[in-house]
Protein backbone atom coordinates (compact mmCIF):
# COMPACT_ATOMS: atom_id res chain seq x y z
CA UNK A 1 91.82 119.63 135.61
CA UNK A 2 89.79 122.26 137.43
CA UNK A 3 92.25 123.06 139.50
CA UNK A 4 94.71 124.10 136.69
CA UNK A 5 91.87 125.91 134.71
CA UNK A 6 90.35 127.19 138.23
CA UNK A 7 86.77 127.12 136.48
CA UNK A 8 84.32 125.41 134.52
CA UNK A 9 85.38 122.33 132.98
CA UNK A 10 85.46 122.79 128.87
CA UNK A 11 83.72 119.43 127.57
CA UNK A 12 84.90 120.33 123.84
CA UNK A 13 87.09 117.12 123.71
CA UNK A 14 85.31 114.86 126.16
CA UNK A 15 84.39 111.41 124.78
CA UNK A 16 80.41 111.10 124.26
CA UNK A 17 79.02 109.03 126.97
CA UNK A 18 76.27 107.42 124.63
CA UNK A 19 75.11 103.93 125.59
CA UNK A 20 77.30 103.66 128.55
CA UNK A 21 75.68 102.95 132.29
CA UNK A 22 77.69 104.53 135.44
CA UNK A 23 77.05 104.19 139.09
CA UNK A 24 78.10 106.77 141.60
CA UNK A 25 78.70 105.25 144.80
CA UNK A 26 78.10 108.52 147.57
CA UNK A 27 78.88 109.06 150.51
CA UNK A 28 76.09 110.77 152.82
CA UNK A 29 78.91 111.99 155.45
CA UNK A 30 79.57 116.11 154.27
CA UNK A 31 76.46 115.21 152.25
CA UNK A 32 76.37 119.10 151.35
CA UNK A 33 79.65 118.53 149.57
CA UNK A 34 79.43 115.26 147.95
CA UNK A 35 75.83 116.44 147.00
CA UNK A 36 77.39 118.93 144.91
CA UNK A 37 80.20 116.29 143.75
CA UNK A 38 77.44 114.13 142.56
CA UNK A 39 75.07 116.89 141.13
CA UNK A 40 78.17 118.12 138.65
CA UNK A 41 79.31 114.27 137.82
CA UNK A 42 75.58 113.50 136.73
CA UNK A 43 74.76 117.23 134.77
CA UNK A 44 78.31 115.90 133.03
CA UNK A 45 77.38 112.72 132.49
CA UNK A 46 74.45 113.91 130.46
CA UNK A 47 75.59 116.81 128.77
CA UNK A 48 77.87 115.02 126.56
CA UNK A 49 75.64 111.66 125.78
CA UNK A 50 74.57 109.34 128.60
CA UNK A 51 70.63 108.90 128.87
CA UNK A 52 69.49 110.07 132.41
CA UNK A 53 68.41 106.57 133.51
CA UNK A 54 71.55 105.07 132.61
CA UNK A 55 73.48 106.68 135.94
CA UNK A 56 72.62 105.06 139.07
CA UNK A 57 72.84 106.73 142.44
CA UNK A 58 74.40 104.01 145.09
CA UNK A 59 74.55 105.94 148.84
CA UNK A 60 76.59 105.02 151.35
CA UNK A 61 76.80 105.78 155.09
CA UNK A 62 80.79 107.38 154.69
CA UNK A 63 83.61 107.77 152.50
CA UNK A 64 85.18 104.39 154.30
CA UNK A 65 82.14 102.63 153.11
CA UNK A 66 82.55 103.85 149.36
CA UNK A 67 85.15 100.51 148.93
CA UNK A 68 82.57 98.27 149.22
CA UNK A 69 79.70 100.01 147.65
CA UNK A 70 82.00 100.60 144.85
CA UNK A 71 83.02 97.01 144.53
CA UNK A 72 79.03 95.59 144.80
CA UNK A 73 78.46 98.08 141.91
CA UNK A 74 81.27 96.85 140.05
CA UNK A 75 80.81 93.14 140.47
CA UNK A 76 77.09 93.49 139.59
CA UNK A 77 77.95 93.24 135.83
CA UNK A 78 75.74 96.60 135.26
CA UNK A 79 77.94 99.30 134.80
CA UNK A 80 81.01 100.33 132.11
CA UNK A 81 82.08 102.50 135.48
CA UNK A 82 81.51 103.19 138.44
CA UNK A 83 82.58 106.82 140.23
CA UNK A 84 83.27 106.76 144.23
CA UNK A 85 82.50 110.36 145.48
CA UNK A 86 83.34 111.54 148.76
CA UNK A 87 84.45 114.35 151.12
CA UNK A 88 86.83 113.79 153.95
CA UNK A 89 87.78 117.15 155.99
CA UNK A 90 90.99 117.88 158.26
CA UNK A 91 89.96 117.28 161.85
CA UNK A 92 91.70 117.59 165.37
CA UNK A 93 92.63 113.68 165.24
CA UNK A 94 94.54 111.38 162.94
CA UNK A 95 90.69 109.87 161.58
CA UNK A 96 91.24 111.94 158.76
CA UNK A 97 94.84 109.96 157.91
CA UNK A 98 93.39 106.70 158.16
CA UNK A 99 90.39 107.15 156.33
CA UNK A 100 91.70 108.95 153.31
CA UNK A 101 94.46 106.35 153.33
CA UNK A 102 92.29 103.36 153.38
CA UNK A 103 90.03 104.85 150.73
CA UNK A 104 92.75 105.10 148.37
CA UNK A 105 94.16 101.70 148.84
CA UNK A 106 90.72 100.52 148.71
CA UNK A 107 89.62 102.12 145.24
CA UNK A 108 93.45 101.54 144.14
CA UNK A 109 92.90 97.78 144.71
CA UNK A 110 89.70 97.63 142.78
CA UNK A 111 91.12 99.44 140.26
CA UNK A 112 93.99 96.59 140.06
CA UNK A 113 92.06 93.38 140.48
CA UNK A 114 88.54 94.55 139.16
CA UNK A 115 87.36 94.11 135.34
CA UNK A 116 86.11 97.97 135.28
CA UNK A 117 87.44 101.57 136.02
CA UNK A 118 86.92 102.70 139.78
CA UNK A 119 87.22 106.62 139.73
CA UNK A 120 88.19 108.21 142.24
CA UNK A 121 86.97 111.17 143.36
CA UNK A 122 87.39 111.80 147.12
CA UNK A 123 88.00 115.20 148.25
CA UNK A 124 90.72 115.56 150.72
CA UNK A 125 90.67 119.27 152.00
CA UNK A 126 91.96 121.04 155.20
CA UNK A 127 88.65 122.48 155.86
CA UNK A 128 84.77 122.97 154.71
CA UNK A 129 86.06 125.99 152.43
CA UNK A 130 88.16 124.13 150.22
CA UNK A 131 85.33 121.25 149.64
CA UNK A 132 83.20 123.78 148.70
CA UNK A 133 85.32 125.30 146.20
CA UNK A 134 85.87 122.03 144.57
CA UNK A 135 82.79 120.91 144.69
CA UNK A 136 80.87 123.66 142.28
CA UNK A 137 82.91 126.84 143.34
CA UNK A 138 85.23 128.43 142.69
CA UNK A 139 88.13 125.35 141.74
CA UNK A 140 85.21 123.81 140.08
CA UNK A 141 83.59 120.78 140.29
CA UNK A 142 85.90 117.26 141.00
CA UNK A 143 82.28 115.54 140.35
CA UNK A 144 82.43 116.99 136.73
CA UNK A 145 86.00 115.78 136.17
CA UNK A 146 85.52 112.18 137.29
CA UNK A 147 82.31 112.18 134.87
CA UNK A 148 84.99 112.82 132.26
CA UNK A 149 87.36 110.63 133.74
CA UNK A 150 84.80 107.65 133.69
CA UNK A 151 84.17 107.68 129.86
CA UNK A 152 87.42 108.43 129.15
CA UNK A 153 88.38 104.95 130.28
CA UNK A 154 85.27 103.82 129.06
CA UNK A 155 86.78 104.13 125.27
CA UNK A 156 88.60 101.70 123.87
């Protein structure tokens, strides 16, 4: 979304988020990016319906770790959703391969066996520049657009 529009999301036809409850599983690695991530999901969240205490904050150590904090927060029965936010930047080594592989198999697989929506919103970026720009600058805010995401398959 934010990367076609290149700006601030428009929340004209987002779904209301009224009476739903959404975790955000975090990672603390890049914590300056997913911080943002999770700052733009949560101002989202609430500007189109859900009541402040009904979003739950779940950190986690790294974006590897966001598979199981995201299925503890999805087998708890609490949530309609549950976002997985993290930031995983282009190093000298092939860490950055097997991580953001195994993260998407990992939220894909949750998403296929679990009884609620797993979005996924891991930023995969050749360098700090690009996570930044997705993450509240200039592309926006990913964070924002899995907020939308997450109601959206909240609806019937």
């Amino acid at each position: 979304m934010a990367t076609a529009q290149r700006g601030k999301l428009n929340l004209d036809s987002a779904p209301s988020a009224q009476g739903l409850h959404i975790a955000l599983v975090v990672s603390e690695w890049n914590n300056d990016i997913t911080g943002g991530l999770r700052d733009g999901a949560v101002d989202t969240l609430i500007q189109i319906g859900i009541e402040p205490d009904h979003v739950t904050i779940r950190p986690v150590p790294g974006s590897f770790e966001l598979i199981h904090g995201c299925k503890v927060a999805a087998e708890s029965g609490q949530y309609d959703a549950v976002i997985a936010i993290g930031s995983v930047i282009q190093g000298e080594t092939a860490h950055f391969e097997f991580v953001c592989s195994g993260v998407t198999q990992g939220i894909a697989l949750l998403n296929a066996t679990g009884n609620i929506p797993v979005i996924f919103c891991l930023l995969t970026d050749d360098n700090r520049e690009q996570s930044i720009a997705r993450s509240g600058g200039s592309m926006g805010n990913k964070g924002s657009e899995a907020a939308v995401a997450a109601v959206k398959m909240c609806q019937p």
